[in-house]
Protein backbone atom coordinates (compact mmCIF):
# COMPACT_ATOMS: atom_id res chain seq x y z
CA UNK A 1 157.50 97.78 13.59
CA UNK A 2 154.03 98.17 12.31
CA UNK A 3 152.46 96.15 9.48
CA UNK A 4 153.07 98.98 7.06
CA UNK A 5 156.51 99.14 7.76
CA UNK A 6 157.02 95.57 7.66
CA UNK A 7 155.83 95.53 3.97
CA UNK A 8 158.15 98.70 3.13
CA UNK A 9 161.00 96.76 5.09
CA UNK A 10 160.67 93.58 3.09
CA UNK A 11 160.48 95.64 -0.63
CA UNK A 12 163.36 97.54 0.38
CA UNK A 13 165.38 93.74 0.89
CA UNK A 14 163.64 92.75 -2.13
CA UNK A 15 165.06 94.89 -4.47
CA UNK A 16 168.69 95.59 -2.44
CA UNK A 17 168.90 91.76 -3.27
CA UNK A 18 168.22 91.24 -6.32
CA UNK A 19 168.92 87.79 -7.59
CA UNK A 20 169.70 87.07 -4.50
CA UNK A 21 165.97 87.69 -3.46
CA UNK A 22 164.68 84.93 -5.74
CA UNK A 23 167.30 81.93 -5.01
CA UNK A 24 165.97 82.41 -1.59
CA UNK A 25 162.68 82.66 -2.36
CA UNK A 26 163.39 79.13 -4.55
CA UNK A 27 165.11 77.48 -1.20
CA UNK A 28 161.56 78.24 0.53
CA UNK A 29 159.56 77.13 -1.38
CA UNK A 30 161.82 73.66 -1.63
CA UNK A 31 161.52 73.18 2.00
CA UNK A 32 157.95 73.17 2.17
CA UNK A 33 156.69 70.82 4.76
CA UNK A 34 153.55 68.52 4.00
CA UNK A 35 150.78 69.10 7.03
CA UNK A 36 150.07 65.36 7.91
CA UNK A 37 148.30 66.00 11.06
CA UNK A 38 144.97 68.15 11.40
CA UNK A 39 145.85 72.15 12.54
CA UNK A 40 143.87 74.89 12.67
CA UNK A 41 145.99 77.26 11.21
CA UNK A 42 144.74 77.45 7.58
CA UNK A 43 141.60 78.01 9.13
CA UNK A 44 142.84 80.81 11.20
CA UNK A 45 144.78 82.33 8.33
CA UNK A 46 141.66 82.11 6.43
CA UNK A 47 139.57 83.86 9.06
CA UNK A 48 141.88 86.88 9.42
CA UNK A 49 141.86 87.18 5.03
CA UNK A 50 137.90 87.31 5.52
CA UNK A 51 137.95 89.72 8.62
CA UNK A 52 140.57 92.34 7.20
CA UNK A 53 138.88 92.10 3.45
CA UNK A 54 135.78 93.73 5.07
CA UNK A 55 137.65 96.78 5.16
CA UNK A 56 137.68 96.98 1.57
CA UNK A 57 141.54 97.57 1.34
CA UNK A 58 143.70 96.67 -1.93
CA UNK A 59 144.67 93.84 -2.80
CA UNK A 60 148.81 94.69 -1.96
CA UNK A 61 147.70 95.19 1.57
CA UNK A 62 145.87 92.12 1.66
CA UNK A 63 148.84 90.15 0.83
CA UNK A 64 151.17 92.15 3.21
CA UNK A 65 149.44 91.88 6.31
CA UNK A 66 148.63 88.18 5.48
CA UNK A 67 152.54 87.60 5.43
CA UNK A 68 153.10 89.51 8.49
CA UNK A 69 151.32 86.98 10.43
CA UNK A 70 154.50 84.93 11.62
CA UNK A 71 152.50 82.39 13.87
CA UNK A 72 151.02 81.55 10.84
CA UNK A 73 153.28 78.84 8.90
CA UNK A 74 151.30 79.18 5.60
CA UNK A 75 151.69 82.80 5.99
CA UNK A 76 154.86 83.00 4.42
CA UNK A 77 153.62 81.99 1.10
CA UNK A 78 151.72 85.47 1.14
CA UNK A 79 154.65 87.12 2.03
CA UNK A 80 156.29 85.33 -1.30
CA UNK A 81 153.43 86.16 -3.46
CA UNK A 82 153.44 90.05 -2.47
CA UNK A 83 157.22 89.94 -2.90
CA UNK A 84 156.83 88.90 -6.46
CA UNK A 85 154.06 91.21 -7.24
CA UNK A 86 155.62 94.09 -5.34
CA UNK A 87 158.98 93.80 -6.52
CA UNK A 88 159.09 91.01 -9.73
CA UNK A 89 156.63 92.04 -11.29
CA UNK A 90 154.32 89.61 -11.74
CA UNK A 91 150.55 90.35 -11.45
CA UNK A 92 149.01 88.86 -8.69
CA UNK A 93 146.86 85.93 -10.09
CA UNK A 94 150.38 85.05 -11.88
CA UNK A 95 152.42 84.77 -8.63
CA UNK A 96 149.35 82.74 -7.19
CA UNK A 97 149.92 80.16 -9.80
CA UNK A 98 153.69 79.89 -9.95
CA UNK A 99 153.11 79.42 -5.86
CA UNK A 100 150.58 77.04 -5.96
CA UNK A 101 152.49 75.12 -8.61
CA UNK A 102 155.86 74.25 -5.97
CA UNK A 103 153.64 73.41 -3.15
CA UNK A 104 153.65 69.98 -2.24
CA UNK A 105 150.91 70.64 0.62
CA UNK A 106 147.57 69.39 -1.57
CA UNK A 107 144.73 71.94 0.39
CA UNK A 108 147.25 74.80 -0.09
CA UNK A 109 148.65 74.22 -3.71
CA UNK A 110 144.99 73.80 -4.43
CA UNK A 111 143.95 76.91 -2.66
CA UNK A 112 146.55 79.10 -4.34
CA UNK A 113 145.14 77.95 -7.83
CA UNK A 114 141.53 78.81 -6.90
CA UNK A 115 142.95 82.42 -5.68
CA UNK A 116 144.53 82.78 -9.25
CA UNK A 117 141.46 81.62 -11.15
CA UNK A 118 139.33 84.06 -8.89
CA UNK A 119 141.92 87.10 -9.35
CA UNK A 120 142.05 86.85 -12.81
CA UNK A 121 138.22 86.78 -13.27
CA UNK A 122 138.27 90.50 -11.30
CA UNK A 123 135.72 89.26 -8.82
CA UNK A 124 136.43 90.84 -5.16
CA UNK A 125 138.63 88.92 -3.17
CA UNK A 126 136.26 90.28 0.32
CA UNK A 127 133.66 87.44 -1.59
CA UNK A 128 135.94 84.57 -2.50
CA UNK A 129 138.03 85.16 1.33
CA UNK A 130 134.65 84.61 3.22
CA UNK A 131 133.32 81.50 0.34
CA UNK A 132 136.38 79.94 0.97
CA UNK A 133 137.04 80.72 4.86
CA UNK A 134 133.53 79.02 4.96
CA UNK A 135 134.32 76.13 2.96
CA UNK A 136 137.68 75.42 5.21
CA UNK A 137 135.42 75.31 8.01
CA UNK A 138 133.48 72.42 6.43
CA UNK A 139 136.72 70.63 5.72
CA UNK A 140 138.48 71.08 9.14
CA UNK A 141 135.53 70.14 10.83
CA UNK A 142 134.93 66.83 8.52
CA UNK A 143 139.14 66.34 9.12
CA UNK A 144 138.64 67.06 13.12
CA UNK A 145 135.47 64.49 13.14
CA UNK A 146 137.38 61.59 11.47
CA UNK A 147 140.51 62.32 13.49
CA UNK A 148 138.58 61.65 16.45
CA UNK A 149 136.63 58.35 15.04
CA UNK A 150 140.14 57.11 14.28
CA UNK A 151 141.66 58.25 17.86
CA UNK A 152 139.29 56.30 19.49
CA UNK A 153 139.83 53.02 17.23
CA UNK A 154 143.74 53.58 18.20
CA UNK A 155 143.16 54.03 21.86
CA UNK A 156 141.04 50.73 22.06
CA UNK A 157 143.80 49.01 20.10
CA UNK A 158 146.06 50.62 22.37
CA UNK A 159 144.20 49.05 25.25
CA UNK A 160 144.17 45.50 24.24
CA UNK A 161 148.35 45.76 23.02
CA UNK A 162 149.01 46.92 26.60
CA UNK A 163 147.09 44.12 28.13
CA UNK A 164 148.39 41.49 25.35
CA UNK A 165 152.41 42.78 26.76
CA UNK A 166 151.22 41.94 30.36
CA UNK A 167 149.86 38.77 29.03
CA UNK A 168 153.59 37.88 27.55
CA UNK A 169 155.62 38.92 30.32
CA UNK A 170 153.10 37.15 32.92
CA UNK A 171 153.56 33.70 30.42
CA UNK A 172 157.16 34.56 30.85
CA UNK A 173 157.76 34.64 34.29
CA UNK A 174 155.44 31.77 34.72
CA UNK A 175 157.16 29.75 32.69
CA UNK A 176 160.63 30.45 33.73
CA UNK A 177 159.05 29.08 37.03
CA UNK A 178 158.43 25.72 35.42
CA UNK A 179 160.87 25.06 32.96
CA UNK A 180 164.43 25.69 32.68
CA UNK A 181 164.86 28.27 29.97
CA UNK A 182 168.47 28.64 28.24
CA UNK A 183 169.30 31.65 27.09
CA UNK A 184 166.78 33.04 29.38
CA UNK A 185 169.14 36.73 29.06
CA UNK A 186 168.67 37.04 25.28
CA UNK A 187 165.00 35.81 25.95
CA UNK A 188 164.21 38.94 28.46
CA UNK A 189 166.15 41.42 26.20
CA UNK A 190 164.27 40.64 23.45
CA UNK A 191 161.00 40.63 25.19
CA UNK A 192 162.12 44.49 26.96
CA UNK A 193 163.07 45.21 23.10
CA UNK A 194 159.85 44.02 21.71
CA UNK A 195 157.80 46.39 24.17
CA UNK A 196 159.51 49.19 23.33
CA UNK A 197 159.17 48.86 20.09
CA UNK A 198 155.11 47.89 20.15
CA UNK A 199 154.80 50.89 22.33
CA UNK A 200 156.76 53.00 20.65
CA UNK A 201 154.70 52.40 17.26
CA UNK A 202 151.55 52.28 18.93
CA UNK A 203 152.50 56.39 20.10
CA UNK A 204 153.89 57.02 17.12
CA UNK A 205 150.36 56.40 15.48
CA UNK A 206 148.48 57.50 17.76
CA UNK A 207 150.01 60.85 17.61
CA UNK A 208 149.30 61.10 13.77
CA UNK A 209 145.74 60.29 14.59
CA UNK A 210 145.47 63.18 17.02
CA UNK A 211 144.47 66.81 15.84
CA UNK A 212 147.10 68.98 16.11
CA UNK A 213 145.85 71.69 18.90
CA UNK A 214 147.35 74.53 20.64
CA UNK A 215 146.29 75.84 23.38
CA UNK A 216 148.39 78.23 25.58
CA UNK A 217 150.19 81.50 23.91
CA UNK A 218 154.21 81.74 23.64
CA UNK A 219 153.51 85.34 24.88
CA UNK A 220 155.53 86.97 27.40
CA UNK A 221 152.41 88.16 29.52
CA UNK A 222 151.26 85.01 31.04
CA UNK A 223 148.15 83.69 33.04
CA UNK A 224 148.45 83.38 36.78
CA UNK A 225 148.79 79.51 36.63
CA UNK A 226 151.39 80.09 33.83
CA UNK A 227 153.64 82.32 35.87
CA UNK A 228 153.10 79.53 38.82
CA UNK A 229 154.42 76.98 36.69
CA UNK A 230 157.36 78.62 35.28
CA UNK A 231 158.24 79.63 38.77
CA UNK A 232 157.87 76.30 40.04
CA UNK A 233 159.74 74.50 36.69
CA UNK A 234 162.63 76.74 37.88
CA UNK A 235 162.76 75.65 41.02
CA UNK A 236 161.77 71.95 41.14
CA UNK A 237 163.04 71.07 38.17
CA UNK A 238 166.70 71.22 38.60
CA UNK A 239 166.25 70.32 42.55
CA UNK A 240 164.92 67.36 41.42
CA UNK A 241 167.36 66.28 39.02
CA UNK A 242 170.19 66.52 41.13
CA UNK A 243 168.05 64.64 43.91
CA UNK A 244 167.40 61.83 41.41
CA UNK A 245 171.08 61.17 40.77
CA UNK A 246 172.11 61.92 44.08
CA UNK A 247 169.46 58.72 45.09
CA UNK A 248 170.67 56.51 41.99
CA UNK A 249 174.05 56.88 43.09
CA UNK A 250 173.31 55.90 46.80
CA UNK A 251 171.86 52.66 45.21
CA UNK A 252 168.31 53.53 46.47
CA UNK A 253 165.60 51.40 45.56
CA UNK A 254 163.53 52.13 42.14
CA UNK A 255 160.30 52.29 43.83
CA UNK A 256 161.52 55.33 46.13
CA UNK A 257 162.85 57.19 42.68
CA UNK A 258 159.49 56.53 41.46
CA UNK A 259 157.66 58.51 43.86
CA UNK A 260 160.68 61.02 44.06
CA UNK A 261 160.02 61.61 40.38
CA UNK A 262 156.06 62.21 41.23
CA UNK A 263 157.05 64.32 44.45
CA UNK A 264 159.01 66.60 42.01
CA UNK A 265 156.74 66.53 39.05
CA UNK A 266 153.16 66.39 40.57
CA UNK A 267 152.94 70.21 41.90
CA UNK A 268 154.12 71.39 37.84
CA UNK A 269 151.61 69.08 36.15
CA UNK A 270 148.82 69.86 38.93
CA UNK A 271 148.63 73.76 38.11
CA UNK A 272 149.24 72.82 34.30
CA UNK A 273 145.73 70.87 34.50
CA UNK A 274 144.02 73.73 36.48
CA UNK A 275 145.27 76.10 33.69
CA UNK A 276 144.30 73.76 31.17
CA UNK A 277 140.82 73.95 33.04
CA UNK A 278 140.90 77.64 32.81
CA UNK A 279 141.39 78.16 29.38
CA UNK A 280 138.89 75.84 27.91
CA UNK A 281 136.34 77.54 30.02
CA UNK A 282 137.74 81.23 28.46
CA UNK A 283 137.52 79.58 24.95
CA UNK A 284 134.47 78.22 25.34
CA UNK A 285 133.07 82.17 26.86
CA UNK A 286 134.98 83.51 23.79
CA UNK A 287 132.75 83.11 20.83
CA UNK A 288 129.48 85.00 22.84
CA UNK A 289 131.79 87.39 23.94
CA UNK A 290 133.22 88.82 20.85
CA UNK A 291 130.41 88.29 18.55
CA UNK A 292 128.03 90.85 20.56
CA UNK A 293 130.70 93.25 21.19
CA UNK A 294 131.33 93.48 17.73
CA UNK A 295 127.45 93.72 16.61
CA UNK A 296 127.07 96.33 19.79
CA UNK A 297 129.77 98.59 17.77
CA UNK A 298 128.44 97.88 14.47
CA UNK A 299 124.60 98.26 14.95
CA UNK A 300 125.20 101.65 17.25
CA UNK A 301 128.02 102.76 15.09
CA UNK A 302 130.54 103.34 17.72
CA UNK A 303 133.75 102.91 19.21
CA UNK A 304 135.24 99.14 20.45
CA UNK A 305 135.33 101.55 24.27
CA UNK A 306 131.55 103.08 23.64
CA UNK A 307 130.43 99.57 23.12
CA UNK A 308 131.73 97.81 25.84
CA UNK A 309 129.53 100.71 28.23
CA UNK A 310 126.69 98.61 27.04
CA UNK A 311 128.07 95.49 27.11
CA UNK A 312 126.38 93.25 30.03
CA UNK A 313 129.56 91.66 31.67
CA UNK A 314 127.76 89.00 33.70
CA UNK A 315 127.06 87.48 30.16
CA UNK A 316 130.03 86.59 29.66
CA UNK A 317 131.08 84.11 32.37
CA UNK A 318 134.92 83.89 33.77
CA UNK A 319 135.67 86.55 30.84
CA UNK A 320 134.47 89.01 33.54
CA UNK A 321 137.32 89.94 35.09
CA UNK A 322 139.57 90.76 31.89
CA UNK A 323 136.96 92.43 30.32
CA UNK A 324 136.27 94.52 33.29
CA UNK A 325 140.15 95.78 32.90
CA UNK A 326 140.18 96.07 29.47
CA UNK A 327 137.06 98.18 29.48
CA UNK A 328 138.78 100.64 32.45
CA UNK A 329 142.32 100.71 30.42
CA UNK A 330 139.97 101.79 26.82
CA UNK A 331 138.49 104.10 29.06
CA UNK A 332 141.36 105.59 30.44
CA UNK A 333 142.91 106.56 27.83
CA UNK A 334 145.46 103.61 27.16
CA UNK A 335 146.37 102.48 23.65
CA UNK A 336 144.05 100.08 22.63
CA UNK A 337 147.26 97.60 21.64
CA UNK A 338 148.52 97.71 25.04
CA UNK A 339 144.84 97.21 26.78
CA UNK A 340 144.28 94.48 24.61
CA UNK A 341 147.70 92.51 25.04
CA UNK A 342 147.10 92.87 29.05
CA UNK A 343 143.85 90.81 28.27
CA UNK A 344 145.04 88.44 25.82
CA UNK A 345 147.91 87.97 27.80
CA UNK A 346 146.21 87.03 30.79
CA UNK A 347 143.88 84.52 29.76
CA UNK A 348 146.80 82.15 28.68
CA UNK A 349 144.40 81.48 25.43
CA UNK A 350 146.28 81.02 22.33
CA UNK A 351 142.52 80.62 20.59
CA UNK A 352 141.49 84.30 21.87
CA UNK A 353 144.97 85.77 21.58
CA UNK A 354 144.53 84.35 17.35
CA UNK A 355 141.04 85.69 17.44
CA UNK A 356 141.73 89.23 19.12
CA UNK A 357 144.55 89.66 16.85
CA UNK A 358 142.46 89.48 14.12
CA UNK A 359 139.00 91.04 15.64
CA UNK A 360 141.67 94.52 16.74
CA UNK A 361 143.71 94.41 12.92
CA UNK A 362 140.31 94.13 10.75
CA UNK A 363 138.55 96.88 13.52
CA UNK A 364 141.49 99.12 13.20
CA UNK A 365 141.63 98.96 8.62
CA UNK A 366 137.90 100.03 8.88
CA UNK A 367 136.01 96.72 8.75
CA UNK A 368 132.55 96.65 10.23
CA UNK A 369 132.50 95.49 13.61
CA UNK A 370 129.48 93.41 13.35
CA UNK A 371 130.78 91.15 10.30
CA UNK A 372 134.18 90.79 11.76
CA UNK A 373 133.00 89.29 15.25
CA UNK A 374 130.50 87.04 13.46
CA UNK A 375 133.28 85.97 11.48
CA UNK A 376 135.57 85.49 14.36
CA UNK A 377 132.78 83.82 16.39
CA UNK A 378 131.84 81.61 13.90
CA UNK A 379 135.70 80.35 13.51
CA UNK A 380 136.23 80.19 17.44
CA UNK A 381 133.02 78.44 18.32
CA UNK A 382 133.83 75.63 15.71
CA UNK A 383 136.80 75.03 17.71
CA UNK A 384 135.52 75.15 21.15
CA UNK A 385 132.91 72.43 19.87
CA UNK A 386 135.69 70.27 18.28
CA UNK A 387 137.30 70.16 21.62
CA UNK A 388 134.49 68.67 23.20
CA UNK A 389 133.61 66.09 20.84
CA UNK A 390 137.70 65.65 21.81
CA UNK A 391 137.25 65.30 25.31
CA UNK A 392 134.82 62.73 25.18
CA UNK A 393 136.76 60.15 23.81
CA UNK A 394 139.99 61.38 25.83
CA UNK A 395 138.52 61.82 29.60
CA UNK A 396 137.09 58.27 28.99
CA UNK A 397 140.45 57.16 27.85
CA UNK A 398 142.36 59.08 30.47
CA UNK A 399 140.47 57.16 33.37
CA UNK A 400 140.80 53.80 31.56
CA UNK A 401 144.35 54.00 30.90
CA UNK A 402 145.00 55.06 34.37
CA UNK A 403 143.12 51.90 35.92
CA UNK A 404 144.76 49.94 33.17
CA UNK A 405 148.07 51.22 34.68
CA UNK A 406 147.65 50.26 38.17
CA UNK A 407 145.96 47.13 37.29
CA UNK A 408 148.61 45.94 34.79
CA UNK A 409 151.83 47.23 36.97
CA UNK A 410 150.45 45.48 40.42
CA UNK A 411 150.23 42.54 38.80
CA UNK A 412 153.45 42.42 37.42
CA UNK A 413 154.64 42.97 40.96
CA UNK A 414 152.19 40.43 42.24
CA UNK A 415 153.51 37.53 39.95
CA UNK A 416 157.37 38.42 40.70
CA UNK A 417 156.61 38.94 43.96
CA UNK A 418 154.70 34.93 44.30
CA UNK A 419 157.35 33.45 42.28
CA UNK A 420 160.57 35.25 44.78
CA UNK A 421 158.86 33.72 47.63
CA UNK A 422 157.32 30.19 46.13
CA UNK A 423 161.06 30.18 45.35
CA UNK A 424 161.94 30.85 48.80
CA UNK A 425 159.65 27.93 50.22
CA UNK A 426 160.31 25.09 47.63
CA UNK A 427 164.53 26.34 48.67
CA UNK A 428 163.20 25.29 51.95
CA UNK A 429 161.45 22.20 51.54
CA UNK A 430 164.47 20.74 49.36
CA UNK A 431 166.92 21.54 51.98
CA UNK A 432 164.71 19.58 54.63
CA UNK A 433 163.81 17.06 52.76
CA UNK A 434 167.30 16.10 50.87
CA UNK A 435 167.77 13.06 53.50
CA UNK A 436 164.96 11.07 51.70
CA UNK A 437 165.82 8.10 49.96
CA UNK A 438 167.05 8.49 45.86
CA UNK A 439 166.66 11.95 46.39
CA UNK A 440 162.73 11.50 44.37
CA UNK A 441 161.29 14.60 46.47
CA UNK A 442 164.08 16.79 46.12
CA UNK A 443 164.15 16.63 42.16
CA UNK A 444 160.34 17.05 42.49
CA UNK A 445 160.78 20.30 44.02
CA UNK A 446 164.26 21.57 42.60
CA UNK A 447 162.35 21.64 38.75
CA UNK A 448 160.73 25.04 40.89
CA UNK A 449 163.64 26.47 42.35
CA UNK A 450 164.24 29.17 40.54
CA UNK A 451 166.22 31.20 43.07
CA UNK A 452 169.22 31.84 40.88
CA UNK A 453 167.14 33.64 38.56
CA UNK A 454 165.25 35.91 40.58
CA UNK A 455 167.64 38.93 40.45
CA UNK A 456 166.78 38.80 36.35
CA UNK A 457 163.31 38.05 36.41
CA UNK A 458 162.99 41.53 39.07
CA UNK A 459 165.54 43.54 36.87
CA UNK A 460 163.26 42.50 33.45
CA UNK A 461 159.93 43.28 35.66
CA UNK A 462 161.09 46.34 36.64
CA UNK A 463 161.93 47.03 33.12
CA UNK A 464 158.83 46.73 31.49
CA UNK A 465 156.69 48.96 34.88
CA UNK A 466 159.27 51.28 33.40
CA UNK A 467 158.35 51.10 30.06
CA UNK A 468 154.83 51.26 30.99
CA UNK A 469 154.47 54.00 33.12
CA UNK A 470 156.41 56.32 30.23
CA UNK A 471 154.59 54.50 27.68
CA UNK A 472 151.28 55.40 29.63
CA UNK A 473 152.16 58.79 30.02
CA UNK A 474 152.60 60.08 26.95
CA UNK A 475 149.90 58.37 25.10
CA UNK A 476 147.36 59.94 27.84
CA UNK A 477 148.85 63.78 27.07
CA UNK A 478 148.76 62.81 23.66
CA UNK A 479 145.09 61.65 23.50
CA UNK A 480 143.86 64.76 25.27
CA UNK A 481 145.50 67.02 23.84
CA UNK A 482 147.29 70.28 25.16
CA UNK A 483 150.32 72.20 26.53
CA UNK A 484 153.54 70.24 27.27
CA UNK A 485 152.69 70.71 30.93
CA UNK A 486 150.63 68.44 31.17
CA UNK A 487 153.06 65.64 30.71
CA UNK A 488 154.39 66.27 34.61
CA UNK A 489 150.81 65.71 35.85
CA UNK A 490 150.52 62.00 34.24
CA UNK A 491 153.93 61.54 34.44
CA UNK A 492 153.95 62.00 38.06
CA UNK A 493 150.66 60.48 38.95
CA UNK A 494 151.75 57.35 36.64
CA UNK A 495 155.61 57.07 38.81
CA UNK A 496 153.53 57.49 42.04
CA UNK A 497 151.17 54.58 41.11
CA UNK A 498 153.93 52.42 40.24
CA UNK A 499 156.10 52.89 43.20
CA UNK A 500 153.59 52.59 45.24
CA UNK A 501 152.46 49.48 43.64
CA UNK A 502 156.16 48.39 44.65
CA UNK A 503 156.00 49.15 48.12
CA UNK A 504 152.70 47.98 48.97
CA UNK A 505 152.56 44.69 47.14
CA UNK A 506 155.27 42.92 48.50
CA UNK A 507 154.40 43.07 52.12
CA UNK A 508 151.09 41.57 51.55
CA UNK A 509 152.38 38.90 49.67
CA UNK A 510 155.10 37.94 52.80
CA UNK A 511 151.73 37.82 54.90
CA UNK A 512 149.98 35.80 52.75
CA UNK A 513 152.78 33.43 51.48
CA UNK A 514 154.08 32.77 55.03
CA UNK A 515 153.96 28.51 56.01
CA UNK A 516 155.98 26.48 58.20
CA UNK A 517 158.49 24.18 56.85
């Protein structure tokens, strides 16, 4: 269904409704959500008003194709405003204002009031779309910039609460060495309890820091690396689930489960980094790309097909390829939909399949070529930059936090690992020594025997290297930024750390801590 008959679809409802129409419309507008995080979509949403306004269309069109945009979660506002005009009758600046007055989201409500004001002057909406898509490129930008100061306050704080938990549970088992503890059970729950908690809250803000981002597309034509890691989700996935509780159930050890989890997981998260890699180096191509294939259209006066004859490919990077088979399909004689969901689809982008979308729409309601891929460009490239201010802070982050994770989980093991076998030799020395007169040595010694209370102390270690490495996991993904994916790659190079952190420790620490009684 076509964006035309979308718009005839929805009046027909409209009026077969009735009352009925509006009580909906009412629930809607009640379950507006507040936007607490930075997104890009107003911005987006914005860009594609500006682009298909070029086209000089009317104002009803505006409005429907603006609500057609489901990806869009402001977009159905639009759809509410042209259903009021279309089939209410209310004049458009007056549906504006009755919108923007239930809003509780402050940019929007505000937004809507402007787009009264403006309507009801009569001045063109093409001016006050591409005024206003400029100012909410000032904003987002400003938003994105502090977003990012503030990430990197978090992660540092982030940084010194991780080490301040190893610092706690290192007192801990130190102590529990040297003094009899009572209640030492309640004392190690409510220590496991507490470091949930503090990291729980410290991902919890951290995630409101972070700018929302999307990345990948939801579409069904996927990248190469996509299709690889749906084939391989399918596969490992539930192989490795049953594997896992086939191994807990055999009583195996935790540190084996750990790298059984990173086995299972690694392979997934590896080819969701390498597409991660992919796309930002598409995006970042992008902007070039469809700015001078819209000003090659616009300045010659041709076709989107004529144009790309004289567009020089090796301009345009790891774009190449696509372009080279959207170019044959235009040439062939394909639809230009099709050509250009076989491209969009392939890069895995959701930035160029947003961008596309809206660069085809505004090309194909008569806009000028060479205004709509400036104003696309312009939009895109603000992005790609964001992203890199982004991974500056992150990919410093990323390597700290995964030092931070071996460093803090091998000590851990280290200290549990001193105190099982100090416990081990002061056992010994009290058992040889217990002929010795009143028995002075043997209380000397038995204040740090603690052998009793190693199964605890290892089932509360173990506890928090669990917390940790989930803990570390997410707040790297979250940091960076991203698909989903991604979580398998830390996730599984976090678990392999900290088993192998549990096999490798313990052996050097028999070597070292090895006397004769």
């Amino acid at each position: 269904m076509n964006p035309e008959e979308k718009i005839s679809y929805l009046k027909l409802k409209a009026a077969k409704h009735g009352f009925e129409g509006y009580f909906s419309l009412a629930r809607k507008l009640k379950s507006t959500k507040v936007v607490e995080r930075v997104s890009d979509e107003t911005l987006f949403l914005l860009t594609y008003m500006a682009a298909i306004s070029t086209a000089d269309i009317e104002r009803d069109r505006i409005f429907g194709y603006t609500g057609y945009q489901k990806e869009y979660e402001a977009s159905k506002y639009f759809k509410l405003i042209h259903i009021l005009a279309s089939e209410w009758g209310y004049a458009y600046a007056k549906a504006c204002k009755y919108i923007s007055q239930r809003l509780k989201d402050e940019y929007l409500s505000k937004f809507f009031g402007r787009m009264s004001n403006i309507l009801s002057s009569g001045e063109p909406e093409k001016r006050f779309l591409k005024q206003e898509k400029l100012t909410r490129e000032e904003i987002y930008c400003n938003e994105y910039e502090r977003s990012i100061e503030s990430l990197k306050k978090w992660t540092d704080g982030y940084t010194a609460l991780m080490v301040s938990l190893t610092l706690v549970v290192t007192i801990i088992l130190v102590s529990v060495m040297i003094y009899t503890l009572e209640n030492m059970e309640t004392i190690i729950f409510l220590v496991i309890v507490m470091t949930v908690f503090i990291c729980g809250l410290a991902l919890f803000i951290i995630y409101k820091v972070a700018p929302a981002e999307k990345k990948a597309h939801t579409l069904v034509r996927k990248s190469r690396e996509q299709k690889i890691i749906r084939l391989l989700s399918l596969t490992l996935l539930p192989v490795g689930a049953i594997s896992l509780i086939v191994l807990i159930l055999m009583g195996i050890k935790l540190q084996y489960i750990l790298l059984a989890i990173a086995f299972f997981t690694f392979p997934i998260g590896f080819f969701a980094m390498l597409d991660d890699k992919n796309i930002d180096e598409k995006d970042t191509n992008y902007p070039a790309f469809i700015k001078t294939l819209g000003t090659l259209a616009g300045t010659t006066g041709t076709t989107i097909r004529n144009a790309m004859d004289d567009l020089d490919k090796e301009t345009i990077g790891c774009l190449k390829p696509g372009v080279e088979e959207l170019h044959a399909g235009l040439s062939m004689g394909l639809t230009s939909k099709h050509c250009w969901e076989k491209f969009i689809g392939e890069t895995g982008s959701e930035l160029i399949n947003r961008c596309s979308r809206i660069f085809t729409d505004a090309i194909e309601l008569g806009g000028d070529p060479a205004e709509i891929g400036n104003t696309v460009s312009a939009s895109s490239l603000i992005i790609v930059l964001l992203r890199m201010k982004r991974k500056l802070v992150s990919s410093s982050f990323r390597g700290l936090a995964i030092t931070l994770h071996a460093v803090m989980v091998g000590l851990l093991i280290l200290i549990i690992e001193m105190i099982s076998k100090f416990s081990e030799l002061v056992s010994k020395m009290s058992e040889s020594y217990t002929s010795i007169q009143d028995g002075i040595p043997e209380m000397g010694m038995s204040m740090f025997n603690v052998a009793d209370s190693i199964p605890q102390l290892y089932k509360f270690t173990l506890s928090i290297v669990i917390v940790l490495t989930i803990s570390n996991t997410l707040v790297i993904k979250i940091v960076e930024g991203g698909e989903n994916w991604k979580l398998f790659f830390y996730g599984g190079l976090t678990s392999g750390i900290s088993g192998l952190c549990m096999i490798l420790i313990p052996p050097v620490i028999s070597n070292v801590f090895t006397f004769q009684v």
